[in-house]
Protein backbone atom coordinates (compact mmCIF):
# COMPACT_ATOMS: atom_id res chain seq x y z
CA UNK A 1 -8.53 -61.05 -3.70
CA UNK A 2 -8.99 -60.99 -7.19
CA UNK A 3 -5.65 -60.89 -9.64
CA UNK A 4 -7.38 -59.18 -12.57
CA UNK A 5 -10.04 -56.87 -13.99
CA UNK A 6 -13.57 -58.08 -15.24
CA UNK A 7 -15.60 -55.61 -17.55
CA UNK A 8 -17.77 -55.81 -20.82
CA UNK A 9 -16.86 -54.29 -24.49
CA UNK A 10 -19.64 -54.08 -26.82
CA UNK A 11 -21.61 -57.05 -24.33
CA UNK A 12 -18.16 -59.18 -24.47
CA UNK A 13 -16.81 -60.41 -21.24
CA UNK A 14 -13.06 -59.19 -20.79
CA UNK A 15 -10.68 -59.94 -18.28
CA UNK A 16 -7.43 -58.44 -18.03
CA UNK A 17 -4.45 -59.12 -16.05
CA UNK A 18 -0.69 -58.32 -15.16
CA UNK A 19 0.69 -55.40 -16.79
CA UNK A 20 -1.78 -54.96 -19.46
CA UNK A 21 -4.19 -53.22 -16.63
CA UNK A 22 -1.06 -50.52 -16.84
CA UNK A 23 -2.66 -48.95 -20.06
CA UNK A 24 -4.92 -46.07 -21.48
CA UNK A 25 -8.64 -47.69 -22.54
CA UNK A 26 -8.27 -45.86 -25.73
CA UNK A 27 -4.53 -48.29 -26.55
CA UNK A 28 -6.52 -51.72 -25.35
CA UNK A 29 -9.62 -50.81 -27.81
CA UNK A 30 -7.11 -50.72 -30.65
CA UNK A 31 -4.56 -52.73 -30.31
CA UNK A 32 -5.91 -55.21 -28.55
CA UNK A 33 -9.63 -55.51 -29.03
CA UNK A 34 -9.24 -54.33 -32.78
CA UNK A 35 -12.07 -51.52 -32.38
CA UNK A 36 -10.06 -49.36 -34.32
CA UNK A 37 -12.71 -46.89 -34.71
CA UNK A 38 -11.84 -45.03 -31.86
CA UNK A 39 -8.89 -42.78 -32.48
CA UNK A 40 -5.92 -41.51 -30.74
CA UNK A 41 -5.25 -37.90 -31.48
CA UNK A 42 -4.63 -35.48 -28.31
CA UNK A 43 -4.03 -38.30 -25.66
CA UNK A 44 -5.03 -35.46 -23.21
CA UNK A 45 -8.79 -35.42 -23.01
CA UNK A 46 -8.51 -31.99 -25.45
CA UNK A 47 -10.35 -33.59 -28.86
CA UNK A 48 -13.01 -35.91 -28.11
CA UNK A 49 -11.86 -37.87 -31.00
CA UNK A 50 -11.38 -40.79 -28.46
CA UNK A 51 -14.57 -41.13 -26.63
CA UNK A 52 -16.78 -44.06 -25.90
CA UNK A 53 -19.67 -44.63 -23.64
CA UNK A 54 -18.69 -46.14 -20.10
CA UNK A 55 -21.66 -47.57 -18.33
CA UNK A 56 -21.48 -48.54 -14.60
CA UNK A 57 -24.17 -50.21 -12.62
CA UNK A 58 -26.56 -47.52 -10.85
CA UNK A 59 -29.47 -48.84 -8.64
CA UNK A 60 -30.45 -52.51 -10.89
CA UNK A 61 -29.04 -50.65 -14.13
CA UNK A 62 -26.40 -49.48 -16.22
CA UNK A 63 -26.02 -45.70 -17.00
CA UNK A 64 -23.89 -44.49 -19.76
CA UNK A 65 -21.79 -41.37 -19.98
CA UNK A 66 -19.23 -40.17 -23.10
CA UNK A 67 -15.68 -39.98 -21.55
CA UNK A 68 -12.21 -39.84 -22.97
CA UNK A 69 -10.97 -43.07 -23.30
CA UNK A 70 -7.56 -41.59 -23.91
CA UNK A 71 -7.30 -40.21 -20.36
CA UNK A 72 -9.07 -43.53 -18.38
CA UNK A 73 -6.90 -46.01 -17.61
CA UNK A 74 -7.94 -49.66 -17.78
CA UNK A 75 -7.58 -49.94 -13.89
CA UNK A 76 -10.18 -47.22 -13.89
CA UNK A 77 -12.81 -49.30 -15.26
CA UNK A 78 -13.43 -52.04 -13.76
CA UNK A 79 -17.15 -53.75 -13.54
CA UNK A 80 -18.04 -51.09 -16.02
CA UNK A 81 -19.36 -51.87 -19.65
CA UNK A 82 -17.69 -49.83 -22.83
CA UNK A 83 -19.25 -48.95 -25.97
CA UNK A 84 -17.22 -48.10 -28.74
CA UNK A 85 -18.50 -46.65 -32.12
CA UNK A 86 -18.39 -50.62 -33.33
CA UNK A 87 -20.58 -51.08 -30.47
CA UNK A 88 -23.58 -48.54 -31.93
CA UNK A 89 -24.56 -50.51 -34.73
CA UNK A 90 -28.62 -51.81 -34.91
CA UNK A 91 -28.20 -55.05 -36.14
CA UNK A 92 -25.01 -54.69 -38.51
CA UNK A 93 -26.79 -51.38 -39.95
CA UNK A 94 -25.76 -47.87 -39.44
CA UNK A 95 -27.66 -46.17 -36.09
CA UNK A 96 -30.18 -42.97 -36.81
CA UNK A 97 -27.05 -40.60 -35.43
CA UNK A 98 -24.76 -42.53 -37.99
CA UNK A 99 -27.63 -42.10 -41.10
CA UNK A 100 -28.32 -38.16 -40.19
CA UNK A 101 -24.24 -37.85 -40.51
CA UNK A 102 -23.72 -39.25 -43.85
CA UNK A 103 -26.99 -38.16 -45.36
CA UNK A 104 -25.87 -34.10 -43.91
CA UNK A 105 -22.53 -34.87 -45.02
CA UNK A 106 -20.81 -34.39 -41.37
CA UNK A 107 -17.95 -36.08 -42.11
CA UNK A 108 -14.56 -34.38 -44.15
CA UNK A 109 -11.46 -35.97 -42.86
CA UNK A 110 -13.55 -38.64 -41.26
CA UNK A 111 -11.04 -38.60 -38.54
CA UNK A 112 -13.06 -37.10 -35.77
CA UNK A 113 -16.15 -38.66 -36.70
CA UNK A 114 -16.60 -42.06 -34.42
CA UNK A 115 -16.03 -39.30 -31.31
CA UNK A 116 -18.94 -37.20 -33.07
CA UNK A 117 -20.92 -40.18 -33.44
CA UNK A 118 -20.67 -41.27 -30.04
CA UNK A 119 -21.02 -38.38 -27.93
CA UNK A 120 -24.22 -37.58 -29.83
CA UNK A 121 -24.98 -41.10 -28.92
CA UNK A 122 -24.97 -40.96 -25.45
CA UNK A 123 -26.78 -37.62 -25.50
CA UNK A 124 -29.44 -39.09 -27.07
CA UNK A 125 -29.97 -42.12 -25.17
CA UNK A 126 -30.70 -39.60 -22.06
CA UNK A 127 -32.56 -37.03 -23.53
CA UNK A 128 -35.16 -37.19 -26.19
CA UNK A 129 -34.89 -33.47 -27.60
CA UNK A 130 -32.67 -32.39 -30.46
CA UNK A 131 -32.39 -28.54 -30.80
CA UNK A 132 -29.01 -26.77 -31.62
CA UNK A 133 -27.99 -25.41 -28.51
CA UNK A 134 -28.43 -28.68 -27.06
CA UNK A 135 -26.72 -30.23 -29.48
CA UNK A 136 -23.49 -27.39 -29.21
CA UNK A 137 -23.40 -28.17 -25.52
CA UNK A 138 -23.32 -31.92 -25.85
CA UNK A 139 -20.33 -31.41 -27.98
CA UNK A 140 -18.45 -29.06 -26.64
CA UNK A 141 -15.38 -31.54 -26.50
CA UNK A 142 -15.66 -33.00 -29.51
CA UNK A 143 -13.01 -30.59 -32.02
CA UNK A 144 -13.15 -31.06 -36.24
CA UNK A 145 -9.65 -29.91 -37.36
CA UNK A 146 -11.60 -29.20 -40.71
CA UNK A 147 -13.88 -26.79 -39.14
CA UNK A 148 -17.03 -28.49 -40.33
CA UNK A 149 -19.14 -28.23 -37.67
CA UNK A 150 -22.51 -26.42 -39.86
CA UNK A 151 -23.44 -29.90 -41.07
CA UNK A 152 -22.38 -31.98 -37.92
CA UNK A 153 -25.33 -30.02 -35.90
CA UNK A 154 -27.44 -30.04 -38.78
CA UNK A 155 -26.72 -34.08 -38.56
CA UNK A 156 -27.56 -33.97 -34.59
CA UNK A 157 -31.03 -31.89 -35.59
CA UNK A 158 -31.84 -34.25 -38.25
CA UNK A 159 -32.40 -37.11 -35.55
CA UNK A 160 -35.16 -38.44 -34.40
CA UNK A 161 -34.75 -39.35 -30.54
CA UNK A 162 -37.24 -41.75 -30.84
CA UNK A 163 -35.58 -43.58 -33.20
CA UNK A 164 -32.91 -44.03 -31.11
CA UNK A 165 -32.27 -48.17 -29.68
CA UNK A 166 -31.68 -47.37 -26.13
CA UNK A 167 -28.68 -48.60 -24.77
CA UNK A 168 -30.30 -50.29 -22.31
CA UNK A 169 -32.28 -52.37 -24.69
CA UNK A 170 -29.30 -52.69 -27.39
CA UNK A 171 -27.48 -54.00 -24.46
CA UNK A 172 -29.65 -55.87 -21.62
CA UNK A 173 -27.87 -55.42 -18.14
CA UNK A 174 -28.72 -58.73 -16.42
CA UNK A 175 -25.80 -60.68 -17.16
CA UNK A 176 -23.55 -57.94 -16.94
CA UNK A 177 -25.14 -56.64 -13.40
CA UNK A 178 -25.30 -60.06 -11.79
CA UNK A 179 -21.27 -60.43 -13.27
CA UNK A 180 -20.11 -57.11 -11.63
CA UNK A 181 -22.11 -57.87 -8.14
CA UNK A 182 -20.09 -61.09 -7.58
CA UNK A 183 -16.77 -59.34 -8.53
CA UNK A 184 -17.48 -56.70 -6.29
CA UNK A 185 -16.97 -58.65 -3.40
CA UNK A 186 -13.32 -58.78 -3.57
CA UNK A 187 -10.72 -55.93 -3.57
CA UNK A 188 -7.78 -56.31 -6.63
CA UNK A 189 -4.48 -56.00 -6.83
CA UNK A 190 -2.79 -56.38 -9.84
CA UNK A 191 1.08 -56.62 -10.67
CA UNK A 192 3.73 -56.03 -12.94
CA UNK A 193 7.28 -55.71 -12.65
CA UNK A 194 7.23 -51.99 -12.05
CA UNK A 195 3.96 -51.72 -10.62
CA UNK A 196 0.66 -52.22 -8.77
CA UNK A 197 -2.86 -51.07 -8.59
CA UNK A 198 -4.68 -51.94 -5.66
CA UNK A 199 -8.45 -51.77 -6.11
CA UNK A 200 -10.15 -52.02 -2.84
CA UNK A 201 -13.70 -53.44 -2.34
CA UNK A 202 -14.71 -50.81 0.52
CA UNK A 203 -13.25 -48.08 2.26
CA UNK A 204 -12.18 -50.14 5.00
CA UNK A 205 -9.70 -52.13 2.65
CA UNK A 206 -8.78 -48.78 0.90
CA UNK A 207 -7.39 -47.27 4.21
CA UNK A 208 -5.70 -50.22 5.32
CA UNK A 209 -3.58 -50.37 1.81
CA UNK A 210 -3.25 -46.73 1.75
CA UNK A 211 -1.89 -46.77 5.59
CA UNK A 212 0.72 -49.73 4.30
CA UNK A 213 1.40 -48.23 1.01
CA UNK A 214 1.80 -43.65 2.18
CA UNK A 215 3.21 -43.37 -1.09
CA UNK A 216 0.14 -44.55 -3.37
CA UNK A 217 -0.71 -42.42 -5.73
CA UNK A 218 -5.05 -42.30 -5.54
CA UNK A 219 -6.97 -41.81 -8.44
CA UNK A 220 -10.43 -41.19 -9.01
CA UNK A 221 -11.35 -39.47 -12.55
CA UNK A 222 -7.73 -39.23 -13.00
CA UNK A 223 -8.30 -36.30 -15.78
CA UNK A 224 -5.16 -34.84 -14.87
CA UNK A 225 -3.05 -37.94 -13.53
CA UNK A 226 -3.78 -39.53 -16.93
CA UNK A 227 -2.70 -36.32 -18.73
CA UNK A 228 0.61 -36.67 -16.74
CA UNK A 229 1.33 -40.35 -17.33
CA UNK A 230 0.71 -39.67 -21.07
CA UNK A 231 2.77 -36.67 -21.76
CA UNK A 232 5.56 -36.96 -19.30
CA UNK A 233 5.89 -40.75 -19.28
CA UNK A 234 5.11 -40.77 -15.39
CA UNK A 235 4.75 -44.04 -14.14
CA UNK A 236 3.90 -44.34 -10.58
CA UNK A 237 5.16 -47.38 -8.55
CA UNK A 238 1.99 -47.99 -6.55
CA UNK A 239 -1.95 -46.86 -7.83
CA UNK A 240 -5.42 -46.79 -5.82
CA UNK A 241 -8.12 -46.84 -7.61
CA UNK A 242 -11.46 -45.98 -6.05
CA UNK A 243 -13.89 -47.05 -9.21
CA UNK A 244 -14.86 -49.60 -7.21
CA UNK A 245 -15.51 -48.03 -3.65
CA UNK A 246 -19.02 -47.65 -2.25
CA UNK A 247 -20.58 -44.74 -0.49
CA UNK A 248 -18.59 -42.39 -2.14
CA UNK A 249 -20.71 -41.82 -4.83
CA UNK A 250 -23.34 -40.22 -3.33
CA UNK A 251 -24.71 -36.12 -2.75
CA UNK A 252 -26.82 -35.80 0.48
CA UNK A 253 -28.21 -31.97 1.64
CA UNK A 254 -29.46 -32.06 4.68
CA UNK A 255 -30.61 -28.59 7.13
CA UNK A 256 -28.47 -26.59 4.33
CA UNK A 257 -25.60 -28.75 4.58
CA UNK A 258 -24.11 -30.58 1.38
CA UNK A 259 -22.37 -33.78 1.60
CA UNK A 260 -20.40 -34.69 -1.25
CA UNK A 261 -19.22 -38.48 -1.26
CA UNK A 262 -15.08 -38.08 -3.17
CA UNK A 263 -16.12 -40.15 -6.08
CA UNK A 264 -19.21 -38.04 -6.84
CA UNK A 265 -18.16 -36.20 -10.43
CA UNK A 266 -18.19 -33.18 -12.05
CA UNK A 267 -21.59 -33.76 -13.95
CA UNK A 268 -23.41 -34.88 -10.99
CA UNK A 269 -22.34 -31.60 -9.05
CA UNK A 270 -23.52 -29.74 -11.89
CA UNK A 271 -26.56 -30.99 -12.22
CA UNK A 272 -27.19 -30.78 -7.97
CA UNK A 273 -26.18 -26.98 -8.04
CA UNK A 274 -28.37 -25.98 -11.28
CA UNK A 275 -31.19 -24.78 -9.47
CA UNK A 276 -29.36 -24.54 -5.86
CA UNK A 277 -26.48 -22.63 -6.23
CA UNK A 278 -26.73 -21.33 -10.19
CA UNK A 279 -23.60 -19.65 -10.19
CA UNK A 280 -21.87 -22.62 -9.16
CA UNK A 281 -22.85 -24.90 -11.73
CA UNK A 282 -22.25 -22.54 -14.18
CA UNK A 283 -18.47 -22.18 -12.98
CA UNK A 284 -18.47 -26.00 -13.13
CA UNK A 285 -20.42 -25.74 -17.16
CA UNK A 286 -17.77 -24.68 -18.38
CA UNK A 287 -14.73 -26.57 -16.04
CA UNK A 288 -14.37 -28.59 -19.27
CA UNK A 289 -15.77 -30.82 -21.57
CA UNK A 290 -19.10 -32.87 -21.11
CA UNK A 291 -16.52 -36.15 -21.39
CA UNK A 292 -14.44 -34.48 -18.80
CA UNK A 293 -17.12 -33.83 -16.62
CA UNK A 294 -18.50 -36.82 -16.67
CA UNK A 295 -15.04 -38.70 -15.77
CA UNK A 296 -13.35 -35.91 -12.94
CA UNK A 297 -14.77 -35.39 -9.23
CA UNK A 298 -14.67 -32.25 -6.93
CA UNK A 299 -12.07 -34.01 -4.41
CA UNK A 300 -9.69 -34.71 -7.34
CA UNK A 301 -9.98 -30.89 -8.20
CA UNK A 302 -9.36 -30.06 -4.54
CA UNK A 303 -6.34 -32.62 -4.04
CA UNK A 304 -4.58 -31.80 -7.28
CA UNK A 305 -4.08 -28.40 -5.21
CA UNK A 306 -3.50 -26.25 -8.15
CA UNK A 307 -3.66 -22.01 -7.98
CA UNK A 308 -6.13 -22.11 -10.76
CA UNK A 309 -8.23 -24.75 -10.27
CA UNK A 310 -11.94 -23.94 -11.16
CA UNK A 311 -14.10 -25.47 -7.91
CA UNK A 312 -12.05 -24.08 -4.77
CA UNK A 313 -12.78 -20.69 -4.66
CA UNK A 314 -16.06 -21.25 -4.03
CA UNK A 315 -15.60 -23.49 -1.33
CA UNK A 316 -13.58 -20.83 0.02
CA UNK A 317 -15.87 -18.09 0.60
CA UNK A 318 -19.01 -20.91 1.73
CA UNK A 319 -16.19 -21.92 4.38
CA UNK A 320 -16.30 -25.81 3.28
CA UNK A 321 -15.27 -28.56 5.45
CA UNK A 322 -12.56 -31.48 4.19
CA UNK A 323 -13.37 -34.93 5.46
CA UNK A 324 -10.22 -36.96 5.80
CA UNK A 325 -10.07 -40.49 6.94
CA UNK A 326 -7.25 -42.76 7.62
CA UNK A 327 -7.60 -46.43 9.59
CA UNK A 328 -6.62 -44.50 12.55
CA UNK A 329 -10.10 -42.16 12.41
CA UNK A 330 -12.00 -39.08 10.98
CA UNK A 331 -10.80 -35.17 11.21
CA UNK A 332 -12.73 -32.35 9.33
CA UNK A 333 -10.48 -29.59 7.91
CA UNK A 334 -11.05 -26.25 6.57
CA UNK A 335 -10.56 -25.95 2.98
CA UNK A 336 -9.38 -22.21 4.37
CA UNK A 337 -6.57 -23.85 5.98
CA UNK A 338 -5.81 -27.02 3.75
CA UNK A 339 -3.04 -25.85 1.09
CA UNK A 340 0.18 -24.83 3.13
CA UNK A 341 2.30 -24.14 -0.16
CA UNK A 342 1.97 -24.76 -3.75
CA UNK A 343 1.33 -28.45 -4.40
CA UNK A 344 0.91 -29.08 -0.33
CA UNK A 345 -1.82 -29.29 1.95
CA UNK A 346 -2.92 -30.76 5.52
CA UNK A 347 -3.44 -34.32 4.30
CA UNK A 348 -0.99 -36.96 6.06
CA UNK A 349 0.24 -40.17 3.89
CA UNK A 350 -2.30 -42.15 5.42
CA UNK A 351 -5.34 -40.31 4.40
CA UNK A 352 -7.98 -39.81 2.28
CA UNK A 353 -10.44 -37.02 1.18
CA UNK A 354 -13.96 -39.05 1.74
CA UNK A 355 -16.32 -36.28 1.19
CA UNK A 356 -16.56 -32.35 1.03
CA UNK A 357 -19.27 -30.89 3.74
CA UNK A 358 -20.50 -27.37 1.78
CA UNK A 359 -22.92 -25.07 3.41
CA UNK A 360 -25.38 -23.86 1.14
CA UNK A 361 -25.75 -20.07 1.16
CA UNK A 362 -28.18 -18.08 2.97
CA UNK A 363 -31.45 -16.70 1.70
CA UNK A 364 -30.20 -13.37 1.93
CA UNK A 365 -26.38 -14.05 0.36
CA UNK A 366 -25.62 -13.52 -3.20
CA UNK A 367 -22.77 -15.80 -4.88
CA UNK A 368 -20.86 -14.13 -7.89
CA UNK A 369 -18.27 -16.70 -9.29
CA UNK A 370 -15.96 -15.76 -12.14
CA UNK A 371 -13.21 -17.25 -14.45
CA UNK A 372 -11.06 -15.50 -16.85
CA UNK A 373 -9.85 -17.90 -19.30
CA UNK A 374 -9.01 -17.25 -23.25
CA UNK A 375 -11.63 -19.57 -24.28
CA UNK A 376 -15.16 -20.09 -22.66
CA UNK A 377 -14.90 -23.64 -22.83
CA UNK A 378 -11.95 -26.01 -22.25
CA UNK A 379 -9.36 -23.70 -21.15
CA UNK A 380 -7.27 -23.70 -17.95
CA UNK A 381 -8.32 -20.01 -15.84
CA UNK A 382 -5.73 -16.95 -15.59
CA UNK A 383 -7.82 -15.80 -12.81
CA UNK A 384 -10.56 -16.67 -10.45
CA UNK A 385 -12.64 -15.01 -8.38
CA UNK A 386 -15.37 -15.96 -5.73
CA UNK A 387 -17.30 -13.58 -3.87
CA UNK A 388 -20.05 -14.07 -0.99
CA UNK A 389 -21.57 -11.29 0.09
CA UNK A 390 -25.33 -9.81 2.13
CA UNK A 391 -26.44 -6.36 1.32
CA UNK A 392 -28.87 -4.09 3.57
CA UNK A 393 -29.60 -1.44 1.16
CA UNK A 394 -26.85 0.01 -0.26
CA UNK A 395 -24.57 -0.93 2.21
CA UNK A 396 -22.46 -4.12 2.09
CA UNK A 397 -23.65 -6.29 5.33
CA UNK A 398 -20.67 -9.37 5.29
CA UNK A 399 -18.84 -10.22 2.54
CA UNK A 400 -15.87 -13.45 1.68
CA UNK A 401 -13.89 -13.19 -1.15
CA UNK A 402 -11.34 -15.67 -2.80
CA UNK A 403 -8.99 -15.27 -5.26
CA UNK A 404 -7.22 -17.63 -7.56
CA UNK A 405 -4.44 -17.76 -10.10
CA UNK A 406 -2.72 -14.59 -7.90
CA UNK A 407 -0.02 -16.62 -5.80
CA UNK A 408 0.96 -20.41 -4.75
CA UNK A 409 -2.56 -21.07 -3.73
CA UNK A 410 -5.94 -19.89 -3.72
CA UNK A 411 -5.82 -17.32 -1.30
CA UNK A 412 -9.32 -15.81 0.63
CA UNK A 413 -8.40 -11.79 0.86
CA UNK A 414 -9.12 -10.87 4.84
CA UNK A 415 -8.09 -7.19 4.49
CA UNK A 416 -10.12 -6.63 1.46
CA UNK A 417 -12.95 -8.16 3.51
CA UNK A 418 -12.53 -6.19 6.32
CA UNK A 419 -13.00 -2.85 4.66
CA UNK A 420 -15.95 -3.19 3.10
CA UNK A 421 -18.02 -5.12 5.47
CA UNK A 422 -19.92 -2.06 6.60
CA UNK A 423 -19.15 0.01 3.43
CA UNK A 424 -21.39 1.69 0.90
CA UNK A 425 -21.70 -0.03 -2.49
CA UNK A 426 -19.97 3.21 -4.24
CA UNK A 427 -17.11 3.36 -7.18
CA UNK A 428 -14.83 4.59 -4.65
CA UNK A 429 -14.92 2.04 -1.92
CA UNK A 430 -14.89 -0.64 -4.91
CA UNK A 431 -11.84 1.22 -6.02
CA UNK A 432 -10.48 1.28 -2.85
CA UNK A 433 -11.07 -2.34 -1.94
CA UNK A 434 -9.42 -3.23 -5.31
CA UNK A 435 -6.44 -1.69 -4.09
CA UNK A 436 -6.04 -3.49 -1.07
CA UNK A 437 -6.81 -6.64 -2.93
CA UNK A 438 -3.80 -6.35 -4.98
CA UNK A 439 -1.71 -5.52 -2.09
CA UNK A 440 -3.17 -8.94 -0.48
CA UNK A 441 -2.01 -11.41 -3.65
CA UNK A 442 1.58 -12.37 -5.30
CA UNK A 443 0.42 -13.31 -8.76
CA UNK A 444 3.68 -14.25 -11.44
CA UNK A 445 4.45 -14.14 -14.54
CA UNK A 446 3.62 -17.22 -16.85
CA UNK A 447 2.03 -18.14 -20.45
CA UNK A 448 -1.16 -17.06 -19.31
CA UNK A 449 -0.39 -13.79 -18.05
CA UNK A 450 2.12 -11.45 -16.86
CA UNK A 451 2.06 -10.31 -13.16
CA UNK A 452 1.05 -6.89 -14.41
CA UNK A 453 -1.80 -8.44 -16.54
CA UNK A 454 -3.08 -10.23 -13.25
CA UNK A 455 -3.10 -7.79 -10.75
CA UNK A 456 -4.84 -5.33 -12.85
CA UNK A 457 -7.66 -8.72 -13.14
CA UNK A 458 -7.89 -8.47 -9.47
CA UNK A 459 -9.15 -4.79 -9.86
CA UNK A 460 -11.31 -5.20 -12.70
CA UNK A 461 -12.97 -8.57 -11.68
CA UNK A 462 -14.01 -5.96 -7.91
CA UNK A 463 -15.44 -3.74 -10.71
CA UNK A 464 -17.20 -6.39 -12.27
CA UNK A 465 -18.63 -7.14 -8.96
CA UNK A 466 -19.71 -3.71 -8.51
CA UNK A 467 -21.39 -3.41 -12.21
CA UNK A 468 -23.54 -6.48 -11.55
CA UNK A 469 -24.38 -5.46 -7.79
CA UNK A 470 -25.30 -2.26 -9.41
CA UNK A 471 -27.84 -3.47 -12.18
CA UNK A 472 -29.37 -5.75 -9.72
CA UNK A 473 -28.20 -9.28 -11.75
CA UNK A 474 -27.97 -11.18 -8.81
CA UNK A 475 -30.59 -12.80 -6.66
CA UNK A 476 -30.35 -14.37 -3.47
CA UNK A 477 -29.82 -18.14 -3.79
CA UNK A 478 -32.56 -20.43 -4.07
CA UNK A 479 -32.71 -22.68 -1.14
């Protein structure tokens, strides 16, 4: 059992014990580590101002990803290698990102910049295209309070890719790869005097400590924990951390069945679903920032059980299955019948979400997903909507639907099903059905919307349903 955490900064060997494991990466980087180029602004994965490349091992290399280093704890990263602005450097001169941002003056303030810098960083080291939607996307999370972001993509199209060090050559792996395979053999746990992280080796040793400790809190991406222990001063007693756990990292399909392992994030969904399931990965384009993304997985989304949460009502209507294991054994549950209340579900202290078993949809089914949210991109929904449906002409076949954001869970709407399976695709059975879909939810009042504003939602997002039926937008799903 090892008593501390081993991981690389800029291709230095770090090892960190006791209560300084208890900390945000972005705090260690500049307090400790004096990489003070990575700044501290939101402290809620909001600004990108923070972010940093975090590169685990993946199949005899190291692949990097921008996260918020605000939101990860240290616990979070062990056997992983950072890369902080300081870390970009080609031989003590500025990088090709770096150049293109002074010479198209993409800095005002300055404050934002590293995060700028690095994000476009990490894009570049994956793909070797620069054109200015790309370049908006990749940098979705990054905010400039000085509103200058004309010259920062004019900075990102005045790269050349190829000019770009790879990461992979700026930083070779071996040492770090063969240093992160011996550590992996043994689980951690790690003390203070208010608390301890356990970080198992397996999922054997995971169950065992969470069967001995009910009360663990388990964190994955932690994008929302983090958020929590930041703003509110939360402080759990005992922590899990699964960075570390093996064969939960993985997406299998098999006979139109998905598999998806608990540690498997946001980004990789996305990217699995893009041609699949296309509405689907756009609900999950714009769940939140690339950073965010990159950092959160789909069994985090489903345990943090919230009303609004962006994934769930789509595994509502495809009827998806919960795999929950303790040391005792397996049991599959029906998302349908996991939350019992707001904030509760069918999970027992001694378990753990493993995977999520999805069915794909049908040849003949259409998906339509929707999110209502102020904001396209990072912004918490007002309302959701999911809808699974098969149409025989003109007339509706079968049909799920799921609604979120409209009472103390996401709730599938039974009644509303009922009468149109069968129906005519007309304005008045849409009307109708919209109707009894209001009488099926309990939305309230809160800073996102009034109960009034949400129920009439529900009625327009059935409308919106019929509009798009009507103009034939939707195609079956590719299998």
């Amino acid at each position: 059992m090892r008593d501390y955490l081993v991981f690389y900064v800029n291709g230095e060997e770090c090892r960190v014990s006791g209560a300084d494991v208890f900390q945000p990466l972005s705090s260690y980087l500049r307090y400790q580590k004096g990489q003070t180029g990575t700044k501290i602004v939101c402290e809620e994965g909001d600004c990108g101002a923070c972010s940093i490349l975090l590169g685990r091992a993946d199949n005899g290399k190291i692949t990097y990803k921008a996260i918020n280093s605000c939101i990860q704890y240290l616990y979070q990263i062990d056997r992983c290698h950072i890369v902080s602005i300081e870390g970009l450097k080609n031989d003590g001169e500025l990088n090709p990102v770096q150049e293109a941002m002074v010479k198209c003056h993409g800095a005002q303030c300055g404050f934002c910049t590293p995060g700028f810098v690095v994000t476009m960083c990490g894009y570049f080291d994956e793909q070797k295209k620069a054109d200015p939607q790309s370049i908006k996307d990749c940098l979705t999370g990054n905010l400039c309070r000085c509103t200058g972001y004309e010259p920062i993509i004019k900075a990102g199209m005045n790269v050349d890719p190829e000019a770009i060090i790879p990461l992979a050559k700026l930083y070779p792996a071996g040492e770090m790869l063969r240093c992160f395979e011996q550590a992996g053999k043994e689980s951690v746990q790690i003390k203070s005097e208010e608390q301890t992280v356990f970080i198992p080796a397996n999922l054997e040793d995971a169950l065992k400590f969470k069967a001995a400790n009910p009360d663990a809190i388990v964190v994955s991406g932690g994008t929302d924990l983090s958020v929590i222990m930041n703003k509110r001063s939360y402080e759990p007693s005992s922590i899990m951390s699964l960075c570390n756990v093996e064969g939960l990292d993985g997406i299998k399909s098999t006979n139109g069945i998905v598999n998806v392992g608990a540690r498997v994030t946001l980004s990789q969904l996305e990217e699995f679903f893009k041609e699949r399931v296309p509405e689907f990965h756009n609900i999950l384009w714009v769940f939140g920032s690339p950073q965010i993304r990159n950092a959160g997985t789909l069994a985090g989304n489903i345990a943090n059980a919230s009303p609004i949460a962006d994934t769930p009502p789509f595994l509502f209507i495809m009827d998806a299955l919960l795999e929950l294991r303790s040391s005792k054994g397996t049991r599959q549950v029906r998302i349908n019948e996991f939350y019992k209340g707001y904030k509760k579900f069918d999970l027992q202290k001694d378990e753990l979400i493993t995977s999520i078993v999805i069915p794909m949809p049908k040849k003949d089914e259409l998906i339509k997903l929707y999110k209502v949210s102020r904001r396209k991109h990072l912004d918490i929904s007002t309302n959701t909507a999911a809808f699974r449906l098969s149409m025989k002409g003109n007339q509706i076949e079968n049909i799920a639907i799921a609604y979120g954001g409209v009472a103390a869970t996401i709730l599938r709407l039974p009644k509303t099903e009922e009468f149109l399976t069968g129906k005519e695709l007309t304005v008045s059975n849409i009307e109708a059905a919209a109707e009894i879909a209001v009488s099926e939810i309990s939305p309230i009042d809160d800073v996102r919307g009034s109960k009034a504003f949400r129920n009439q939602l529900a009625r327009n997002l059935m409308m919106k349903l019929y509009f798009d039926l009507s103009e034939g937008r939707l195609a079956a799903c590719p299998q």
